[in-house]
C-alpha atoms as a PDB file:
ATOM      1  CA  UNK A   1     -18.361  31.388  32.735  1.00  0.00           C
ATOM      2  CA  UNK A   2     -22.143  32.440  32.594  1.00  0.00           C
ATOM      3  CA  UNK A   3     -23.890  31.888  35.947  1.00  0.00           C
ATOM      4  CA  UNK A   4     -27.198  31.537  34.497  1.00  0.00           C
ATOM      5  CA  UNK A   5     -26.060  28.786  33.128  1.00  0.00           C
ATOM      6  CA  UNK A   6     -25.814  26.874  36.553  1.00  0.00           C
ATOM      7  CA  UNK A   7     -29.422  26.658  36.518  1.00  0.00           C
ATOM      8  CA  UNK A   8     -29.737  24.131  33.971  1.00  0.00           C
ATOM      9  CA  UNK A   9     -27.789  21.767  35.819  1.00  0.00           C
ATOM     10  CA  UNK A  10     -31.191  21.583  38.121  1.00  0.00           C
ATOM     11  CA  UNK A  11     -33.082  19.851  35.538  1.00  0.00           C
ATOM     12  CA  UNK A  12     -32.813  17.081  33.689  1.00  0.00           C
ATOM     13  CA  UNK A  13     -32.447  16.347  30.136  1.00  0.00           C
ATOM     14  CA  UNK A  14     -36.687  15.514  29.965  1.00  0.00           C
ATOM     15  CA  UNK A  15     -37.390  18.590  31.204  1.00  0.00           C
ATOM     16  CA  UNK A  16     -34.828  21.199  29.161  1.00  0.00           C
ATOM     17  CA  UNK A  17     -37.723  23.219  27.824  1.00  0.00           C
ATOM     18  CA  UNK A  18     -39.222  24.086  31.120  1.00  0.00           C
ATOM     19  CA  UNK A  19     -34.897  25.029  32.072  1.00  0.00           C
ATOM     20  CA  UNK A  20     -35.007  27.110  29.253  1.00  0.00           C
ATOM     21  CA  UNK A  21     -37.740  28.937  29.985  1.00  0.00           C
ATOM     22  CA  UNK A  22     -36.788  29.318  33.371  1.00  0.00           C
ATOM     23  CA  UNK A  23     -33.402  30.403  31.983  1.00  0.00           C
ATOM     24  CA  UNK A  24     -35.206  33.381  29.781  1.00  0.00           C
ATOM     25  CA  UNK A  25     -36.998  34.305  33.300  1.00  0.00           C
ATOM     26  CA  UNK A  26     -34.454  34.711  35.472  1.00  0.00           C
ATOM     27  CA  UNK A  27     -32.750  36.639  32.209  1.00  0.00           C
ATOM     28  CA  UNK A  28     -35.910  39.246  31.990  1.00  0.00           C
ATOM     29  CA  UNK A  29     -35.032  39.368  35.915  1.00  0.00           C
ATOM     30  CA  UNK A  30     -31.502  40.026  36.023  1.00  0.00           C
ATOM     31  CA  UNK A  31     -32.106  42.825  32.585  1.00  0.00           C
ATOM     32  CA  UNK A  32     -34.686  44.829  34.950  1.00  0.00           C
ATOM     33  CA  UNK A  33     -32.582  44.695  38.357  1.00  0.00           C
ATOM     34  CA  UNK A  34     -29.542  45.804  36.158  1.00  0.00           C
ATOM     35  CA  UNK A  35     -31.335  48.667  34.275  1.00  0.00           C
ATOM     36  CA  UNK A  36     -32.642  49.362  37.553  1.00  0.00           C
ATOM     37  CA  UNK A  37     -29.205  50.054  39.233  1.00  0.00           C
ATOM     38  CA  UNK A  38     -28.333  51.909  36.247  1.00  0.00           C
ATOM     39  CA  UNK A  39     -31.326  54.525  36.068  1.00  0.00           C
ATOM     40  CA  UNK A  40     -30.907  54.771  39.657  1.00  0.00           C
ATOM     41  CA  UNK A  41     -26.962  55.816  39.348  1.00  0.00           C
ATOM     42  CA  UNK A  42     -27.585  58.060  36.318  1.00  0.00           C
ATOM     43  CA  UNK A  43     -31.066  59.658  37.305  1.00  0.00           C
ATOM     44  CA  UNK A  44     -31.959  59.386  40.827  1.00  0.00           C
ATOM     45  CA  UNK A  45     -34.302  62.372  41.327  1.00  0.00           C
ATOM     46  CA  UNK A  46     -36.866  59.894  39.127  1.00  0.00           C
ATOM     47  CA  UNK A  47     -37.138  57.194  40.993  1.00  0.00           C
ATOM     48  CA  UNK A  48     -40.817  56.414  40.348  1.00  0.00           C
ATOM     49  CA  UNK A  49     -39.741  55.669  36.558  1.00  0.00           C
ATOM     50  CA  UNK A  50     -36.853  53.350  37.380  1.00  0.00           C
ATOM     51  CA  UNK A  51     -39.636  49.854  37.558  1.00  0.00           C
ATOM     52  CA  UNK A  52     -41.599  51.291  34.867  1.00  0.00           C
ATOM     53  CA  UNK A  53     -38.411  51.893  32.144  1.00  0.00           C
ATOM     54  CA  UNK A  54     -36.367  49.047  33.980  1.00  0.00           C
ATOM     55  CA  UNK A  55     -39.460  46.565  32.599  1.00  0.00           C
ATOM     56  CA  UNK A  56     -39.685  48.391  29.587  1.00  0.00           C
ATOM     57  CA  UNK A  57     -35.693  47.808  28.766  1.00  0.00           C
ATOM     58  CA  UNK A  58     -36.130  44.044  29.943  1.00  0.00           C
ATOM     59  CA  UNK A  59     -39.112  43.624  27.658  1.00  0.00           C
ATOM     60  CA  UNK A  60     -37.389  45.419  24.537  1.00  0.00           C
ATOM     61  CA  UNK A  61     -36.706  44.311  20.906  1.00  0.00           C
ATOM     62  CA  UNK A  62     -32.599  44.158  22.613  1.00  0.00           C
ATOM     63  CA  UNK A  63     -33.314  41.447  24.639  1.00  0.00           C
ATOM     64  CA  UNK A  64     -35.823  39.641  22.171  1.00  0.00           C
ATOM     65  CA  UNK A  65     -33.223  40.156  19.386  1.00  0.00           C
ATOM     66  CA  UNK A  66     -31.097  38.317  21.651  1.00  0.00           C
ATOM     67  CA  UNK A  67     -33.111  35.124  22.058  1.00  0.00           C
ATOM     68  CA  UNK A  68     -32.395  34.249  19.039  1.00  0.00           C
ATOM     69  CA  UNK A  69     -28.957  33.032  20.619  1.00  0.00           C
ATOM     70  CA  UNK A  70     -29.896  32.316  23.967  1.00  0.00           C
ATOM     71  CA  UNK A  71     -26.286  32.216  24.833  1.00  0.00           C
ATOM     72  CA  UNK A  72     -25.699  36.309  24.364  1.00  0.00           C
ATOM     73  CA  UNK A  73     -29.055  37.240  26.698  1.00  0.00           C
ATOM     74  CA  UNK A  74     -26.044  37.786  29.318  1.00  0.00           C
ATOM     75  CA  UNK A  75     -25.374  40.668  27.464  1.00  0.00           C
ATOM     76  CA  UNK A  76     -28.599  41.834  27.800  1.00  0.00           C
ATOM     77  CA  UNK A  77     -27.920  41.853  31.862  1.00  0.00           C
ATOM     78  CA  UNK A  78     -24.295  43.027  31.502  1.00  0.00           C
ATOM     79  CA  UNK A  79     -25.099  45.923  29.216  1.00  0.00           C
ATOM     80  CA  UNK A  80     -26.431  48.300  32.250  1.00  0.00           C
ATOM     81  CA  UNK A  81     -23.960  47.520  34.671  1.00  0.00           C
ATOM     82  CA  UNK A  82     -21.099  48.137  31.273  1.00  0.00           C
ATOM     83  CA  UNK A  83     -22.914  51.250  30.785  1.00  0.00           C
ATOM     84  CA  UNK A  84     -22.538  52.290  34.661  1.00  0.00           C
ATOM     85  CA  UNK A  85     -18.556  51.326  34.664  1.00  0.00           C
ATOM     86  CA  UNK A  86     -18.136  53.520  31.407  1.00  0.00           C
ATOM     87  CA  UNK A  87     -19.257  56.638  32.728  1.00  0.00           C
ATOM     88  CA  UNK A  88     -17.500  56.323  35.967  1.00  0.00           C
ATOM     89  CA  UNK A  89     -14.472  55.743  33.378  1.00  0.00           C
ATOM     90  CA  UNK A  90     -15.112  58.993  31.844  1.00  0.00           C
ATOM     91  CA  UNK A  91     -16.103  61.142  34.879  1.00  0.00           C
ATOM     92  CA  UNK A  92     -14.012  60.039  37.702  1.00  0.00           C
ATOM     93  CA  UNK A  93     -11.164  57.975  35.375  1.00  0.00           C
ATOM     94  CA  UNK A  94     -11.391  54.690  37.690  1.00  0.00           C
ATOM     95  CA  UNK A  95     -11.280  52.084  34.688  1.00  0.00           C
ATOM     96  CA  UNK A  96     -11.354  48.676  37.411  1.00  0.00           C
ATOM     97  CA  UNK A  97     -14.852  48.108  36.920  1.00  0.00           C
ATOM     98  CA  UNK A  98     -14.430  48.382  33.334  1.00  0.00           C
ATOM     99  CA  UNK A  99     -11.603  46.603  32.603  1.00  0.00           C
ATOM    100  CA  UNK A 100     -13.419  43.761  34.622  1.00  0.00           C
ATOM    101  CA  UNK A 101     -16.789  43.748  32.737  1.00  0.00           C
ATOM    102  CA  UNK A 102     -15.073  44.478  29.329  1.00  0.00           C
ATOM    103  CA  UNK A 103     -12.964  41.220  29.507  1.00  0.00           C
ATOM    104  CA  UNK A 104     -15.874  38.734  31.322  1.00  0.00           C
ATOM    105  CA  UNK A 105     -18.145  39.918  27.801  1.00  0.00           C
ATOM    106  CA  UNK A 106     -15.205  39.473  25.824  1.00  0.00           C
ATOM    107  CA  UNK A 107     -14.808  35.689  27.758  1.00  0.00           C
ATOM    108  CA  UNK A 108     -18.126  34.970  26.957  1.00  0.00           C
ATOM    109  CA  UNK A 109     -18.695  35.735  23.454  1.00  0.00           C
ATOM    110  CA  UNK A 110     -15.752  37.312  21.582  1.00  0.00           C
ATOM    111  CA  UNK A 111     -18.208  38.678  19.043  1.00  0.00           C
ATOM    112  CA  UNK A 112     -20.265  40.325  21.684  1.00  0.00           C
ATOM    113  CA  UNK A 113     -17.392  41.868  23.702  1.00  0.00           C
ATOM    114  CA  UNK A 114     -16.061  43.206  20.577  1.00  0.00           C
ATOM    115  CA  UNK A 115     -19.215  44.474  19.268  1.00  0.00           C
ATOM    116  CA  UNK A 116     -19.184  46.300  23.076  1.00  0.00           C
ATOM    117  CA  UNK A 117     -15.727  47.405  22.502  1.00  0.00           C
ATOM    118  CA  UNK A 118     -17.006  49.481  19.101  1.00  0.00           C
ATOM    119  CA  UNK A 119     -19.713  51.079  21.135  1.00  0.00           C
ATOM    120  CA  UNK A 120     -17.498  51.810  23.425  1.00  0.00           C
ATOM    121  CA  UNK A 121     -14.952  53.482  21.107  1.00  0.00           C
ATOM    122  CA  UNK A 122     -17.739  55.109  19.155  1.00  0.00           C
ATOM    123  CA  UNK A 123     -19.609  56.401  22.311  1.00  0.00           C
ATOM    124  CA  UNK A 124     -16.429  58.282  24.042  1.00  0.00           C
ATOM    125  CA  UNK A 125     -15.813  59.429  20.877  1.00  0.00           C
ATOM    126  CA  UNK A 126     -19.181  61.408  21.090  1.00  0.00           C
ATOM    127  CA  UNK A 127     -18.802  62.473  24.544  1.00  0.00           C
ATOM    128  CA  UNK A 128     -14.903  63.590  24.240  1.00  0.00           C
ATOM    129  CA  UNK A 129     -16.519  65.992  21.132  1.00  0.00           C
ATOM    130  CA  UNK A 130     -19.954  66.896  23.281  1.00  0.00           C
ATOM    131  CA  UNK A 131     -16.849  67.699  25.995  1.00  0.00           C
ATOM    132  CA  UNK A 132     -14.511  69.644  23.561  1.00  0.00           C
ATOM    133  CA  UNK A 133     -17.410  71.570  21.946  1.00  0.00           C
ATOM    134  CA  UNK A 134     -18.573  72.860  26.162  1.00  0.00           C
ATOM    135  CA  UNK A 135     -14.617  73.606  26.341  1.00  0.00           C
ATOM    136  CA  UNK A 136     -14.954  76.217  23.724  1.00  0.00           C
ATOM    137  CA  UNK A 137     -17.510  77.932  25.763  1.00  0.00           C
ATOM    138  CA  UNK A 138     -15.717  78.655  29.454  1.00  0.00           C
ATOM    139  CA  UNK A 139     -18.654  79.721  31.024  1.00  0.00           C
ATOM    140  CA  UNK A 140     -21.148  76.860  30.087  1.00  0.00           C
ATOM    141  CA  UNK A 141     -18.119  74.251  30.400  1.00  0.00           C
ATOM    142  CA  UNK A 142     -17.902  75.493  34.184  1.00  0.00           C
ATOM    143  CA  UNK A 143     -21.472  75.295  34.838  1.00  0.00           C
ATOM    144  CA  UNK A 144     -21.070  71.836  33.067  1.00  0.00           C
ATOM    145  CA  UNK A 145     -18.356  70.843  34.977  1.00  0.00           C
ATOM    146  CA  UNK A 146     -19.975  71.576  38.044  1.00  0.00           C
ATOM    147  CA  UNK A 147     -23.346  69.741  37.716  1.00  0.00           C
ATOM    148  CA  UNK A 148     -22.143  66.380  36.009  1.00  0.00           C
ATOM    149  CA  UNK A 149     -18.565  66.125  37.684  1.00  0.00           C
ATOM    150  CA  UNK A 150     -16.803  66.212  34.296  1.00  0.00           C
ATOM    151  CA  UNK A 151     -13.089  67.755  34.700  1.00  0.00           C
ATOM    152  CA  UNK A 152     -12.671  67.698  30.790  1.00  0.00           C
ATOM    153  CA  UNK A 153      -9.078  66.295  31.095  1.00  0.00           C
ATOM    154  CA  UNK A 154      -9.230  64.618  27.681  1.00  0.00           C
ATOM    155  CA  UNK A 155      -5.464  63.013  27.903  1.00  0.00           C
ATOM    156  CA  UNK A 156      -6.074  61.408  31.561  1.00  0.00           C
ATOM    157  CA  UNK A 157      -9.765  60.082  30.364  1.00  0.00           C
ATOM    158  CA  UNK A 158      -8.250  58.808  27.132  1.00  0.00           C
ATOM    159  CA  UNK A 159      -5.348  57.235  29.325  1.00  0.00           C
ATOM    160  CA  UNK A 160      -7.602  55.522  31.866  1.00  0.00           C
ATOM    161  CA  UNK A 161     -10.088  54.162  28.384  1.00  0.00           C
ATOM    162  CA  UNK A 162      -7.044  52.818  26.728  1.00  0.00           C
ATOM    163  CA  UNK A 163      -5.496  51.391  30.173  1.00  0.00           C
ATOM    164  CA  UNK A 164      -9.129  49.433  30.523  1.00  0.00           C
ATOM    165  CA  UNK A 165      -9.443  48.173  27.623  1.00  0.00           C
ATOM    166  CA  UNK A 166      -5.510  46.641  27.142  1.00  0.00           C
ATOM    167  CA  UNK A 167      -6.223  45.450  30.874  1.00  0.00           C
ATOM    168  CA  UNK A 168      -9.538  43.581  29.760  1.00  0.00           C
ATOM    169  CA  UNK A 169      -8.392  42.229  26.860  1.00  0.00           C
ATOM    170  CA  UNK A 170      -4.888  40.833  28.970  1.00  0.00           C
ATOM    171  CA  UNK A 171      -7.873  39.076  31.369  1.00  0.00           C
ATOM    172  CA  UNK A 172      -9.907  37.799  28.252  1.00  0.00           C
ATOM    173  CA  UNK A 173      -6.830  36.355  26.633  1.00  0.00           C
ATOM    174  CA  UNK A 174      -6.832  33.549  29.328  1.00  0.00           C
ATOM    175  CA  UNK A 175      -9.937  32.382  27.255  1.00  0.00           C
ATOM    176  CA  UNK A 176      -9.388  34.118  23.730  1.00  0.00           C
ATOM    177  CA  UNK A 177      -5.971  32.402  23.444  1.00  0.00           C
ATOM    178  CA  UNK A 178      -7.065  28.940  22.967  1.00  0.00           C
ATOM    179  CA  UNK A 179     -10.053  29.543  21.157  1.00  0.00           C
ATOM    180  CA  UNK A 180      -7.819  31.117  18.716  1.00  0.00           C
ATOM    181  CA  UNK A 181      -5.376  28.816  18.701  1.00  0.00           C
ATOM    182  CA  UNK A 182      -8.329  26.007  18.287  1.00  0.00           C
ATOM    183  CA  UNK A 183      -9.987  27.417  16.008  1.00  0.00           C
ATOM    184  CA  UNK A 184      -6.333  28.045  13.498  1.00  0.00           C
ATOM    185  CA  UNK A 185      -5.940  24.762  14.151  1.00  0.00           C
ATOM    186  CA  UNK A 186      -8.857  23.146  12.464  1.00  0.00           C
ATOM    187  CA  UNK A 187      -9.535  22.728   9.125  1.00  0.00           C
END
């Protein structure tokens, strides 16, 4: 299911460490085009610090604490682009996107998509209390609402989280089912 994969098939089995390598490349590559989209999405009127933090995020103790199991870098990639589909989740309640990339990290690594689903839970728990605690105030609320796009709905937002995340796991379960059902199985 991981596309970076595909490029080991170019090499042969002599020549796996130069694959690797290329494999860690193209992962440093894909983590600073990602973080890239993201800081463009979420702070366009910087632009000249998008390269400059993009590298800096691609070149971070994240991704070398994931090289210690090559096979999770994806998430390094991923994250950015998760990060993206979450706030358009909790701003404009459109959960596709989410729903999509929650279940292809919860494919890939169970233990990474549900370590994703946690900071998921845990982060919109910070912003529905960052949200409620602007509410109280109806003057800097509007002023909030107005520059970020927030409506403050709470029971739609919460709807459209809980309506991604039953839809992602539905689309992991086409993997997660027989792993499960492997892994009870043996001994």
């Amino acid at each position: 299911l991981n596309p970076f994969n595909y490029v080991l098939l170019l090499f042969g089995r002599e020549r796996i460490y130069l694959a690797v390598n290329v494999l860690l490349a193209l992962y440093g590559t894909g983590a600073t085009v990602s973080s890239s989209i993201c800081l463009q999405k979420l702070w366009p009127q910087k632009r000249e610090w998008n390269v400059p933090l993009s590298l800096c995020y691609a070149l971070s103790g994240f991704m070398a604490a994931q090289f210690q199991i090559i096979k999770w870098m994806y998430l390094v990639v991923l994250f950015p682009l998760f990060l993206l589909a979450l706030f358009r989740l909790l701003r404009e309640k459109k959960w596709g996107a989410y729903a999509l990339l929650l279940g292809y990290q919860l494919m890939l690594s169970l233990q990474l998509g549900a370590m994703t689903l946690l900071f998921t839970l845990f982060g919109s728990g910070f912003y529905f209390l960052y949200v409620r605690r602007l509410s109280a105030d109806a003057v800097t609320c509007r002023k909030d609402v107005e520059e970020t796009g927030d409506s403050g709905d709470f029971k739609e937002t919460i709807l459209a989280l809980v309506l991604g995340t039953v839809v992602a796991a539905l689309l992991s379960a086409v993997v997660l089912i027989p792993n499960v059902l492997q892994l009870l199985s043996s001994s």
